[in-house]
N, C-alpha and C. Protein backbone atom coordinates (compact mmCIF):
# COMPACT_ATOMS: atom_id res chain seq x y z
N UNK A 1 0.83 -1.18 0.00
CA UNK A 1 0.00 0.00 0.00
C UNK A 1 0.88 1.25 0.00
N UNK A 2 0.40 2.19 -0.71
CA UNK A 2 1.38 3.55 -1.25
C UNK A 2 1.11 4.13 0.08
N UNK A 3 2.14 5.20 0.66
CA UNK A 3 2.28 5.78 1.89
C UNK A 3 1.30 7.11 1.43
N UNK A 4 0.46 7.79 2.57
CA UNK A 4 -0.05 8.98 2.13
C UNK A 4 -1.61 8.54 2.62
N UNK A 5 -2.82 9.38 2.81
CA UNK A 5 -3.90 9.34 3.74
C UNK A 5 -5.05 9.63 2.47
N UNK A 6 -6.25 9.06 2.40
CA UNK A 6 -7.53 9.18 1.58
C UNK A 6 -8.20 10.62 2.58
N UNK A 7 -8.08 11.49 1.90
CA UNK A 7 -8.91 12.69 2.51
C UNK A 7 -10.38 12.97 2.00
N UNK A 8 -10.95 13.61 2.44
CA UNK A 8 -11.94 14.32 1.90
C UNK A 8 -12.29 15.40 1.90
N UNK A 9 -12.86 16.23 0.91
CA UNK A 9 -12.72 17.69 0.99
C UNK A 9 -13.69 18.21 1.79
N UNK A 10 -14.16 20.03 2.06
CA UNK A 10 -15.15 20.11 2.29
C UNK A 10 -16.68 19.71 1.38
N UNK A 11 -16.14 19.61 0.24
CA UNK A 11 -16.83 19.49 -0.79
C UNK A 11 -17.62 17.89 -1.36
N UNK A 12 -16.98 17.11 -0.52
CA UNK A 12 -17.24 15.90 -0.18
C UNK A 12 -16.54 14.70 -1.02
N UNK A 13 -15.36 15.00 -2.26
CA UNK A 13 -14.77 14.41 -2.94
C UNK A 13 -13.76 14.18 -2.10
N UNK A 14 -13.07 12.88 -2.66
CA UNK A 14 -11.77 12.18 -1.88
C UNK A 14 -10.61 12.09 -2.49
N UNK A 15 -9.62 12.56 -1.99
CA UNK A 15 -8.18 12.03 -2.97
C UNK A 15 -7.28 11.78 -1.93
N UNK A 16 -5.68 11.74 -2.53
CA UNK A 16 -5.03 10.66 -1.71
C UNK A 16 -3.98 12.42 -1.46
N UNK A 17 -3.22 12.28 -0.28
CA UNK A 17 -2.17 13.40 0.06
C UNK A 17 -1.80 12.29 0.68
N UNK A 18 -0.19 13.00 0.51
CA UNK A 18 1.23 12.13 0.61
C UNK A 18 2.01 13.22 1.26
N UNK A 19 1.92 13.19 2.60
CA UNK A 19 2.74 14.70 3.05
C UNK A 19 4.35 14.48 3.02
N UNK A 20 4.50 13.09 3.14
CA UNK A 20 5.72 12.95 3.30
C UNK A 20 6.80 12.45 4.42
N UNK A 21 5.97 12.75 5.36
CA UNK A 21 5.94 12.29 6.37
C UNK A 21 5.46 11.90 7.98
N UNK A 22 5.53 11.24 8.52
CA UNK A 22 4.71 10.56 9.51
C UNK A 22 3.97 11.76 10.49
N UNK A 23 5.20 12.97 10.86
CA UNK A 23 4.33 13.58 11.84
C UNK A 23 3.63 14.66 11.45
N UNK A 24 4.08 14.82 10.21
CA UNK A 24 3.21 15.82 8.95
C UNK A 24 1.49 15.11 8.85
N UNK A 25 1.80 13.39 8.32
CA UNK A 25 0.23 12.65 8.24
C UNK A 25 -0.59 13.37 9.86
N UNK A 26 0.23 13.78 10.88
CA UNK A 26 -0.44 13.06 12.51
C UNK A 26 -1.43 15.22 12.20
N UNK A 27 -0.67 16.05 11.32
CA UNK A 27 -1.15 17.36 11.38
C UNK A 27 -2.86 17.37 10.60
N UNK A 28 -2.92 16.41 9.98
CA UNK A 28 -4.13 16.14 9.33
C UNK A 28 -5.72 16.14 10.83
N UNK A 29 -5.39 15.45 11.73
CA UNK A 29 -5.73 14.72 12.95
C UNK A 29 -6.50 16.33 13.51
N UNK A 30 -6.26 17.80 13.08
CA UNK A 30 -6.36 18.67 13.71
C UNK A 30 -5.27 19.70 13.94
N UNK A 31 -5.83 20.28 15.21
CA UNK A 31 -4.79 21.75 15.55
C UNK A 31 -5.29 23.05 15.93
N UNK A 32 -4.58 23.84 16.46
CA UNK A 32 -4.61 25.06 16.79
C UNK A 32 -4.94 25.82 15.30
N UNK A 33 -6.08 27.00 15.72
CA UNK A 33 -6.38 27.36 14.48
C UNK A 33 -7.32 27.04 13.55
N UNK A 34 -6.92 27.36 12.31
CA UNK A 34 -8.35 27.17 11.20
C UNK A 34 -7.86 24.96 10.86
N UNK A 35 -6.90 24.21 11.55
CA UNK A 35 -6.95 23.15 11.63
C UNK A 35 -8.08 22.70 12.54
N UNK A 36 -8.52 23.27 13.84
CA UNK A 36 -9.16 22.48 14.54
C UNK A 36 -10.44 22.49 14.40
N UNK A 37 -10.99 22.86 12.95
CA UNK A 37 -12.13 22.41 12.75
C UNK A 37 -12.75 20.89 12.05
N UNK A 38 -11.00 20.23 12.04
CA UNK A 38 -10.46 19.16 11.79
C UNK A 38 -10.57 17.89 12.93
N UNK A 39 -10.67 18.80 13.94
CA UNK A 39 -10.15 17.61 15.72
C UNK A 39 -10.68 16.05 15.33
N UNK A 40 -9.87 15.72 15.28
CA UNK A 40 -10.47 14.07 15.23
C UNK A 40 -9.93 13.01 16.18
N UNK A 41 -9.51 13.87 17.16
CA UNK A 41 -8.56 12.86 18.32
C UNK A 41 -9.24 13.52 19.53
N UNK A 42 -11.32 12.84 19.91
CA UNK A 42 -11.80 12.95 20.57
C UNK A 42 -11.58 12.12 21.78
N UNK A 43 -11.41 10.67 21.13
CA UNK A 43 -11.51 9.62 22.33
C UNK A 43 -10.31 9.06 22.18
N UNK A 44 -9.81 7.86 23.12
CA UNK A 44 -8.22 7.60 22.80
C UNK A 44 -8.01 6.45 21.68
N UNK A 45 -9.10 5.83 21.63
CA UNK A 45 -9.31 4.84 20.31
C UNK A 45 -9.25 5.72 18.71
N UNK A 46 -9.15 6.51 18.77
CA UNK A 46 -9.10 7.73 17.93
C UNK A 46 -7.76 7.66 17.45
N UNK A 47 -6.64 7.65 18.45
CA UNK A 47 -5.50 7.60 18.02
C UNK A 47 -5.14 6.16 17.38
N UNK A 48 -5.40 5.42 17.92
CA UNK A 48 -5.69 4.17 17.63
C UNK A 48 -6.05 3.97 15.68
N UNK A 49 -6.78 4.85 15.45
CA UNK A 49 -7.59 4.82 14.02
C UNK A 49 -6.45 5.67 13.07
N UNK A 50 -6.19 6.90 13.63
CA UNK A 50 -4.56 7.51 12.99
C UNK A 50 -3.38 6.54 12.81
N UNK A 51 -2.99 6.28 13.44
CA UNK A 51 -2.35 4.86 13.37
C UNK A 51 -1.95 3.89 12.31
N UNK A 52 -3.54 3.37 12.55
CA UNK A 52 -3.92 2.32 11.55
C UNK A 52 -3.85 3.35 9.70
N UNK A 53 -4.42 4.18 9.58
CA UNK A 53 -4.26 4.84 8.25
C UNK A 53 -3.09 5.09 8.47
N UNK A 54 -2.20 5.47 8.97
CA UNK A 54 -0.96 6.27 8.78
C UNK A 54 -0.10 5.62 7.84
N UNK A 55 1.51 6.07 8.08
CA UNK A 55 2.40 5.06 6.96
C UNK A 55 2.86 4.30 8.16
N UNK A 56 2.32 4.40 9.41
CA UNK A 56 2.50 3.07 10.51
C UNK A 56 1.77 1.89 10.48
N UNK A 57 0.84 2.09 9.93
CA UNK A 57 0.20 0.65 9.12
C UNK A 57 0.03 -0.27 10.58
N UNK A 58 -0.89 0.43 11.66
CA UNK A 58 -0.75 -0.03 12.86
C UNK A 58 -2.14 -0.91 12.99
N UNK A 59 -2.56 -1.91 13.49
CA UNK A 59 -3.82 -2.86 13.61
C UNK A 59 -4.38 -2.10 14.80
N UNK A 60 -5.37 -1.25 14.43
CA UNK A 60 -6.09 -0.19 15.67
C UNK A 60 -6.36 -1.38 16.94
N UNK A 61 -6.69 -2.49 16.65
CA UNK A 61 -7.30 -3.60 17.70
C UNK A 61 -6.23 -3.85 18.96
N UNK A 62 -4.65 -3.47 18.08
CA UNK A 62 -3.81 -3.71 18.80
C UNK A 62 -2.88 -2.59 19.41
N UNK A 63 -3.71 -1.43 19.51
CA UNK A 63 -3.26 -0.19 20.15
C UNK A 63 -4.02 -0.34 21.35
N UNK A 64 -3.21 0.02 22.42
CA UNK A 64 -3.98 0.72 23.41
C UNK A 64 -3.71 2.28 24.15
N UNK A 65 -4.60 2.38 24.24
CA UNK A 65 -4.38 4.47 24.37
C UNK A 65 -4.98 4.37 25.70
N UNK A 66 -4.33 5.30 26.29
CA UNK A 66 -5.04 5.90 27.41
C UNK A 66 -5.55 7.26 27.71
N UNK A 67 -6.33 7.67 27.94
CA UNK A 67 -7.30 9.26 27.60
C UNK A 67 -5.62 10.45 28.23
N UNK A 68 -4.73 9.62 29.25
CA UNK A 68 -3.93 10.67 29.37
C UNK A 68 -2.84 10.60 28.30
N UNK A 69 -2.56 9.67 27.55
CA UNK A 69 -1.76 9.69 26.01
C UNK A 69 -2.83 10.01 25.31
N UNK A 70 -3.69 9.88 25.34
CA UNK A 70 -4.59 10.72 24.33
C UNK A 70 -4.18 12.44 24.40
N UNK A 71 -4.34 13.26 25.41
CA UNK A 71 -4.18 14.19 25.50
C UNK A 71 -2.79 14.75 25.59
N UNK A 72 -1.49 13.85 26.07
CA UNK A 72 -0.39 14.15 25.68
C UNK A 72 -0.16 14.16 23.76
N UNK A 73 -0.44 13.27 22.74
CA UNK A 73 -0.81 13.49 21.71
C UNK A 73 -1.22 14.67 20.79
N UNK A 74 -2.66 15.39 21.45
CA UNK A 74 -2.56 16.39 21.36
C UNK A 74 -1.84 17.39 21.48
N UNK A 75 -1.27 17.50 22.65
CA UNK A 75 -0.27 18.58 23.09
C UNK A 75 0.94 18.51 22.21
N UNK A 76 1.53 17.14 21.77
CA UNK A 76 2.53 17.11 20.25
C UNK A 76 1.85 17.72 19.45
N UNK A 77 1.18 16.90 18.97
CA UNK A 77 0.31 17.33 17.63
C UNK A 77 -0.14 19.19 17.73
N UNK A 78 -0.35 20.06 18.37
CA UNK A 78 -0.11 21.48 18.40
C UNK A 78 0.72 22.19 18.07
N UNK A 79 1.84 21.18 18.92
CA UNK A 79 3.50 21.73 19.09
C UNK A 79 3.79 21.75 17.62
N UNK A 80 3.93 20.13 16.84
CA UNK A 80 3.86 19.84 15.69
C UNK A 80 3.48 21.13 14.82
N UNK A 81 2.03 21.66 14.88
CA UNK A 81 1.79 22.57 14.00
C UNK A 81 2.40 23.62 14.03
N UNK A 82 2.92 24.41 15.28
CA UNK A 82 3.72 25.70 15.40
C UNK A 82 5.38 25.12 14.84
N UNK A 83 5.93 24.20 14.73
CA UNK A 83 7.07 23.74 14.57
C UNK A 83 6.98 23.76 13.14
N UNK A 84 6.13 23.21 12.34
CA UNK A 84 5.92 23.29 10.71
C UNK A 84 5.86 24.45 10.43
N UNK A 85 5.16 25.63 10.76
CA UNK A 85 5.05 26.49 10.48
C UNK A 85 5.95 27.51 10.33
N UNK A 86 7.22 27.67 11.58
CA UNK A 86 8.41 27.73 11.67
C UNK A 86 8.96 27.25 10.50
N UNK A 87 9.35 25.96 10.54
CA UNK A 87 9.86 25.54 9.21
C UNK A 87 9.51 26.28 8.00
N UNK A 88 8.17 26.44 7.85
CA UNK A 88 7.74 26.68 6.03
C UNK A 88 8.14 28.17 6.00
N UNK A 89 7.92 28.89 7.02
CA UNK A 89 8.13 30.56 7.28
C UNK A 89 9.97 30.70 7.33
N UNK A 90 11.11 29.44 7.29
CA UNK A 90 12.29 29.87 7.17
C UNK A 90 13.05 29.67 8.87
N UNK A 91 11.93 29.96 9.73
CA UNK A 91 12.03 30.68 10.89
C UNK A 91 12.83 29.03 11.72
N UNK A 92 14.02 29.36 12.73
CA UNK A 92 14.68 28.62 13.60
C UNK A 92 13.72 27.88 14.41
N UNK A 93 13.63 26.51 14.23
CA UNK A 93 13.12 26.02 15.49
C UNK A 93 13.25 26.38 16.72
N UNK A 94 12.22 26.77 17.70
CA UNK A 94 12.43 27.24 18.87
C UNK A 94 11.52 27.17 20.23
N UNK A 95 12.47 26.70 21.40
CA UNK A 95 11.19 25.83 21.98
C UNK A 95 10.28 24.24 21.97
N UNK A 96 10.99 23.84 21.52
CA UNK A 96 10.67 22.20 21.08
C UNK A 96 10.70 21.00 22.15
N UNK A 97 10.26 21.91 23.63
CA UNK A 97 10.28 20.99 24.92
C UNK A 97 8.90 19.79 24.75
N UNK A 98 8.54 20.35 24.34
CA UNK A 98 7.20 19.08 24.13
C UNK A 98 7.42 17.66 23.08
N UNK A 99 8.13 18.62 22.11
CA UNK A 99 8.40 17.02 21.34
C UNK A 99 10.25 16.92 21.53
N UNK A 100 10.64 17.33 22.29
CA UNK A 100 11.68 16.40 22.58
C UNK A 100 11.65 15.42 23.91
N UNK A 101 10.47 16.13 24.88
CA UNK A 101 10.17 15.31 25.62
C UNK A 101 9.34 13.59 25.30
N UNK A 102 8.68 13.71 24.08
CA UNK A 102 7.85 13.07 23.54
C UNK A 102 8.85 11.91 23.00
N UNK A 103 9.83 12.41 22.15
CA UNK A 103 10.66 11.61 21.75
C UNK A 103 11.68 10.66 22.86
N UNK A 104 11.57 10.70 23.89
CA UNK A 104 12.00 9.90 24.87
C UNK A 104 11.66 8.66 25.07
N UNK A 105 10.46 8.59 25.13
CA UNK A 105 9.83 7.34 25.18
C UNK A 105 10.07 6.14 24.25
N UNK A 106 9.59 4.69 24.59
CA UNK A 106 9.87 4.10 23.60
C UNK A 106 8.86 3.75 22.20
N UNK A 107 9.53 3.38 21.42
CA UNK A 107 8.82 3.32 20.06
C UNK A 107 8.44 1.88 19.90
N UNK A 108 7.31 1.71 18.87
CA UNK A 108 6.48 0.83 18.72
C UNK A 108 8.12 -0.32 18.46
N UNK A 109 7.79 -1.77 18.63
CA UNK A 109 8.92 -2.59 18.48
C UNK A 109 8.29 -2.95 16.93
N UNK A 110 9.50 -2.89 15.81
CA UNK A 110 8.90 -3.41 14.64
C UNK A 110 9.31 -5.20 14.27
N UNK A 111 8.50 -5.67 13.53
CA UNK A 111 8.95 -6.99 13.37
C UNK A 111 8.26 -7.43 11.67
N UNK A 112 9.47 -8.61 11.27
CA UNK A 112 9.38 -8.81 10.24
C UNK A 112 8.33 -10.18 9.63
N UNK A 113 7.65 -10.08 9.41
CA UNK A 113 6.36 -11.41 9.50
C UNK A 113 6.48 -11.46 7.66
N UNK A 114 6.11 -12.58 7.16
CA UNK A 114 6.18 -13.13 5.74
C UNK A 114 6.87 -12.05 4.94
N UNK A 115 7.82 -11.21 5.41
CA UNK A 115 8.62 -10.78 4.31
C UNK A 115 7.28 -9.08 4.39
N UNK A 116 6.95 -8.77 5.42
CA UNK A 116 6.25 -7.55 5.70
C UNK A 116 6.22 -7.14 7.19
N UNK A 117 6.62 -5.89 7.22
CA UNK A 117 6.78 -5.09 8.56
C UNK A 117 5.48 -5.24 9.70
N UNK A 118 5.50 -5.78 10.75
CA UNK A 118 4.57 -5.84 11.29
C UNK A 118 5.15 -5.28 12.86
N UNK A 119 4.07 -5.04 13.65
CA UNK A 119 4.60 -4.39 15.13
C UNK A 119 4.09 -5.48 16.29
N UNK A 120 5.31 -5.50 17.46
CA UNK A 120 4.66 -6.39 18.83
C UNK A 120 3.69 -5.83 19.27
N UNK A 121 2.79 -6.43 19.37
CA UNK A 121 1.75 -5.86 19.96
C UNK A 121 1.96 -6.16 21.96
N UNK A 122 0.60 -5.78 22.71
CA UNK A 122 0.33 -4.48 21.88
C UNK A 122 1.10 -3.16 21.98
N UNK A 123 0.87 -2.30 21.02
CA UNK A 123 1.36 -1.00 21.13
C UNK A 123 0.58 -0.20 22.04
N UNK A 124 1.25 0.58 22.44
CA UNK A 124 1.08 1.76 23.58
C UNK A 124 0.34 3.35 23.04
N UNK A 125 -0.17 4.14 23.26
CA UNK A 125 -0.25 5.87 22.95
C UNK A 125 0.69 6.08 22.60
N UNK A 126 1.91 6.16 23.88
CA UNK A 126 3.20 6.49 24.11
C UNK A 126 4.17 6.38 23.31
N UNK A 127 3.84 5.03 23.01
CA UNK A 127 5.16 4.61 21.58
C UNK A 127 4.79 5.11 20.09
N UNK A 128 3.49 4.98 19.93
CA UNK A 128 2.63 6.08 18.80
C UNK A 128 3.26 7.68 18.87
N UNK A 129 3.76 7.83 20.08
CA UNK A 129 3.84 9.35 19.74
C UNK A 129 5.08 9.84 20.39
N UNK A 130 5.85 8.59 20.89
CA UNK A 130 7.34 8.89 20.19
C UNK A 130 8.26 8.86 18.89
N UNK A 131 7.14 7.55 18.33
CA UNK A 131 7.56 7.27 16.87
C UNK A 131 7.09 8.63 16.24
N UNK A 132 6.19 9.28 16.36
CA UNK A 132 5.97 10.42 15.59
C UNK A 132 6.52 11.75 15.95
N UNK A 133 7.46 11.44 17.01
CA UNK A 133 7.81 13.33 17.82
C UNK A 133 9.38 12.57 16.80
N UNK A 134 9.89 11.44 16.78
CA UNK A 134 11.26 10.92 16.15
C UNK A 134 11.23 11.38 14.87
N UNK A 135 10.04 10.93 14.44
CA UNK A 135 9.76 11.43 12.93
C UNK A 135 10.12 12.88 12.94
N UNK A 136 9.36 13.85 13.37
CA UNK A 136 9.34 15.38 13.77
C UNK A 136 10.97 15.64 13.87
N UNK A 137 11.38 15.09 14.77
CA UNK A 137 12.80 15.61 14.42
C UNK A 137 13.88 15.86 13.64
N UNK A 138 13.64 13.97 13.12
CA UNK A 138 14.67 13.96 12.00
C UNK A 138 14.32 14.85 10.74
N UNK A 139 12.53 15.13 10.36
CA UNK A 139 12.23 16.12 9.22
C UNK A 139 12.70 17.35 9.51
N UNK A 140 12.30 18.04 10.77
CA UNK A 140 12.77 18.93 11.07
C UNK A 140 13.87 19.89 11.41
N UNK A 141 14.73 18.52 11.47
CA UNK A 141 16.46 18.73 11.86
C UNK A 141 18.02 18.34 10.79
N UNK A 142 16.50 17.40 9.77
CA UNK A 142 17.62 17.01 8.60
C UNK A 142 17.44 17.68 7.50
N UNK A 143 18.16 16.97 6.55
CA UNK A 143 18.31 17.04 4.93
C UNK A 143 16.92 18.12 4.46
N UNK A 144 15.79 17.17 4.29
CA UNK A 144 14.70 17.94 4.11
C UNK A 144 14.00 19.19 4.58
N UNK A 145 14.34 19.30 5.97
CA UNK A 145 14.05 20.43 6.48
C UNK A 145 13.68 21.72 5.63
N UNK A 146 14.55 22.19 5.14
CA UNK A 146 14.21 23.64 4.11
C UNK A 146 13.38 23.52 3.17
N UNK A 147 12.13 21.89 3.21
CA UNK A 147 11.65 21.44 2.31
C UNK A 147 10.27 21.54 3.10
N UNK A 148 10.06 21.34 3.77
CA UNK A 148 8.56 21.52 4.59
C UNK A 148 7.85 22.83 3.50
N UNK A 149 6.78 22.55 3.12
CA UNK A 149 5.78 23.53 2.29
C UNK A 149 4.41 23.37 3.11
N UNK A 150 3.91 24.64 2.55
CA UNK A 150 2.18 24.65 2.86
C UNK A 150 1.56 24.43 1.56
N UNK A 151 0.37 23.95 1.80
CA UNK A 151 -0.27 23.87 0.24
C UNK A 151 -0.58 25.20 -0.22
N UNK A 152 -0.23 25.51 -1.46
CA UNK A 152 -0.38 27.08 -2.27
C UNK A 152 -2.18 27.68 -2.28
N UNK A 153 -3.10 26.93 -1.76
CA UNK A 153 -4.00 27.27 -2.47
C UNK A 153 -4.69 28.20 -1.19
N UNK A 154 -5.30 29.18 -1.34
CA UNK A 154 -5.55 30.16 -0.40
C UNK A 154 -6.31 29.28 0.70
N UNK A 155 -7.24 28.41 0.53
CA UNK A 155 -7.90 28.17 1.65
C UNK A 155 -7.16 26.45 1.76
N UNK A 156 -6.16 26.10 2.23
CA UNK A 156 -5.71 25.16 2.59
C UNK A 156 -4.93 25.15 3.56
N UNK A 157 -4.66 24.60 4.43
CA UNK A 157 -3.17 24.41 5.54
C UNK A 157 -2.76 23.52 5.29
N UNK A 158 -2.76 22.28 4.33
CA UNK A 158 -2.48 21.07 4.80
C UNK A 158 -0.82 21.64 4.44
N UNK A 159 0.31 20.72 5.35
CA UNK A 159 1.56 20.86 5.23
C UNK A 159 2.56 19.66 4.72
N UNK A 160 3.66 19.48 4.10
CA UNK A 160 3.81 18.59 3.34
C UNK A 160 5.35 18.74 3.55
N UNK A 161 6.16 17.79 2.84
CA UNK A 161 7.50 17.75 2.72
C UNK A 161 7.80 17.70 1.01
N UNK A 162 8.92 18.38 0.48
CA UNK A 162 8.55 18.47 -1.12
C UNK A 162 9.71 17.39 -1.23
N UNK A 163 9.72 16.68 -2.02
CA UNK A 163 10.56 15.43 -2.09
C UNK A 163 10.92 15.64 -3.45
N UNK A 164 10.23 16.64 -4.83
CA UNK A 164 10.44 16.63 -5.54
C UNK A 164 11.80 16.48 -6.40
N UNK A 165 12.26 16.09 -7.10
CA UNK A 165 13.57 16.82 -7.58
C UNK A 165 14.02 18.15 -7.41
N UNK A 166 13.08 18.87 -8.53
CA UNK A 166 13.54 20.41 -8.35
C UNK A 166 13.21 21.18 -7.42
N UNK A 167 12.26 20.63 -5.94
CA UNK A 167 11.75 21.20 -4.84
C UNK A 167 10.90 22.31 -5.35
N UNK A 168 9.78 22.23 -6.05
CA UNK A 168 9.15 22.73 -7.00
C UNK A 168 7.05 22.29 -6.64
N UNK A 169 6.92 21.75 -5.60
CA UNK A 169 6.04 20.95 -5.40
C UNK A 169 5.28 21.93 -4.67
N UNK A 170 3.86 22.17 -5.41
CA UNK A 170 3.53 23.61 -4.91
C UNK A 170 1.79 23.15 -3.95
N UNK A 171 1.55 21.84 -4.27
CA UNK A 171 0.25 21.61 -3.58
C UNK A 171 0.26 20.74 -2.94
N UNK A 172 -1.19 20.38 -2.01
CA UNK A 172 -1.15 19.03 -1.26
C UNK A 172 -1.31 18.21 -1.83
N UNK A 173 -2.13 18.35 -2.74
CA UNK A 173 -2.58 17.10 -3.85
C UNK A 173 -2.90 17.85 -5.31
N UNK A 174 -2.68 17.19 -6.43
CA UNK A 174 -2.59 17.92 -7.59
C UNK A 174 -4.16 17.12 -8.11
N UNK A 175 -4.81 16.09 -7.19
CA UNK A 175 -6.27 15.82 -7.17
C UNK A 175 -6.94 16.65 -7.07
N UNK A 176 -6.78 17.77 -5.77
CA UNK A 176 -7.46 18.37 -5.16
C UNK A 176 -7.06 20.06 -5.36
N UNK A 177 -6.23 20.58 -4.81
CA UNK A 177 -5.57 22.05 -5.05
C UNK A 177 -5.12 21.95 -6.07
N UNK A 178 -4.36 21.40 -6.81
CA UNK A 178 -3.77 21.73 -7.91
C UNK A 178 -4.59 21.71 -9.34
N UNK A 179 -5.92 20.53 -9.07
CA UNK A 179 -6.67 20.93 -10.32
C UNK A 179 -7.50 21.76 -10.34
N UNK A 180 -8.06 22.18 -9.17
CA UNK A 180 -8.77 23.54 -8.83
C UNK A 180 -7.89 24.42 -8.84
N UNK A 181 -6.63 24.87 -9.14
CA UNK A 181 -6.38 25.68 -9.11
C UNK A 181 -6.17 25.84 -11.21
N UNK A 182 -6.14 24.74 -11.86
CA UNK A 182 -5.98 24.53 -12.87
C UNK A 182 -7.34 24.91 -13.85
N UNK A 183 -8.49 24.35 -12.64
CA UNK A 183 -9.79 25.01 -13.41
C UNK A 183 -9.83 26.59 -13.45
N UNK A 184 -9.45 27.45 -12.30
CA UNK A 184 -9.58 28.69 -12.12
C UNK A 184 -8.87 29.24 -12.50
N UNK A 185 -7.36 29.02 -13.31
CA UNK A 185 -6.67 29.51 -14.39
C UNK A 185 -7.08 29.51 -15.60
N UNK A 186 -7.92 28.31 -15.85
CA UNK A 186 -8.88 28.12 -17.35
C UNK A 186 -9.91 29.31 -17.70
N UNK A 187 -10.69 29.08 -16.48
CA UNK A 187 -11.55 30.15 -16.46
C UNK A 187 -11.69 31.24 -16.70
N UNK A 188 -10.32 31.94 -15.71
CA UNK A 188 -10.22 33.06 -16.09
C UNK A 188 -9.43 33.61 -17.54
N UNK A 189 -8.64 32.50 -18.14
CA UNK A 189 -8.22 32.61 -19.39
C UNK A 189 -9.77 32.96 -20.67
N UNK A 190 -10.58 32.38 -20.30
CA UNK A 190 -11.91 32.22 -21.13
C UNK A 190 -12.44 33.63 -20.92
N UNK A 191 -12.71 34.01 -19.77
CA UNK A 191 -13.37 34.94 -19.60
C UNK A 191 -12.81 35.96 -20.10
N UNK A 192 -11.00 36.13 -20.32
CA UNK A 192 -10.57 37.54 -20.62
C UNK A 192 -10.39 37.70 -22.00
C-alpha cells in the first residue's frame, strides 16, 4: 500500500495526500487554528484509528491508548503545527520541549512477518507518539528540512514535505488544489 492518507474535501470528494511524512500525516488529525475544525482525536481509540491509516500501518485492535496519552498526543500534535510552520516561514526552530520530551519514550517494536513489517503488539499511545515526535525531528532537523511547504492554495493548511527533484512541489494534492487551481486559471483565461 502507497504511503499517504484518503482525505476528503469540504466538498465531499476524496483524494489521496502524501505529506511525506509521519508527523506531517499526525497534522491532518487537527490543531490550533483554522486546523481544529479538523479535531479528530476525541476519544483515545481515535488515536488508535490515525495509526492504523498512517504510513504506521498499525492494527487499531492492537493499540492501546489511554485518555492521558490521548491528551499528551494532542499537546505534540499542536506543538507539531507551530514547529511546521516555523519551518515553512524559514524561521529557527524554537522551543521544542514538548516534542523532545515526547521523543524519549519508547517506540512501537517493529517486526518482520512473511517478508512484511509488522509491530509487537500491543502497542502503547506512548510509543505512537514517540515514533511520531522521532519522525518530527529527523524532518525537522535534517536534509529535508528547508523542504517543509504549505499547500499554495488560499484556503488550505495542509503541510507537506517536497521530495520533488527540483523542490518545486507547490500543492497538497494535484487531485485536489492543484486541479482547482488549474480550473480557475482556465476560467479566467476564457473569460478575458
Amino acid at each position: 500500500m502507497a504511503d499517504g492518507l484518503t482525505m476528503r474535501s469540504p466538498e465531499g470528494t476524496t483524494y489521496r495526500f502524501d505529506p511525506g511524512a509521519l508527523c506531517l500525516e499526525f497534522l491532518t488529525t487537527g490543531g490550533p487554528g483554522a486546523p481544529a475544525r479538523h479535531h479528530a482525536l476525541l476519544v483515545p481509540d481515535d488515536l488508535a484509528v490515525f495509526a492504523a491509516a498512517s504510513r504506521l500501518r498499525l492494527d487499531p485492535a492492537e493499540v492501546r491508548v489511554t485518555p492521558a496519552e490521548l491528551a499528551r498526543a494532542v499537546r505534540l500534535r499542536d506543538e507539531l503545527w507551530r514547529l511546521a510552520r516555523d519551518r515553512v516561514a524559514g524561521r529557527p526552530l524554537t522551543g521544542p520541549d514538548v516534542l523532545n520530551a515526547a521523543a524519549t519514550g519508547p517506540t512501537p517494536v517493529p517486526r518482520a512477518e512473511d517478508g512484511r513489517r509488522s509491530w509487537a503488539a500491543p502497542v502503547t499511545g506512548d510509543q505512537v507518539i514517540s515514533q511520531i515526535a522521532r519522525d518530527a525531528i529527523e524532518l525537522f532537523t535534517g536534509p529535508l528540512r528547508d523542504r517543509v511547504r504549505e499547500c499554495a492554495a488560499h484556503d488550505c493548511h495542509l503541510v507537506f514535505v517536497d521530495t520533488s527533484r527540483p523542490g518545486a512541489r507547490r500543492w497538497c494534492s494535484m487531485e485536489r488544489c492543484g486541479n482547482r487551481d488549474k480550473v480557475r486559471n482556465h476560467r479566467a483565461r476564457g473569460a478575458g
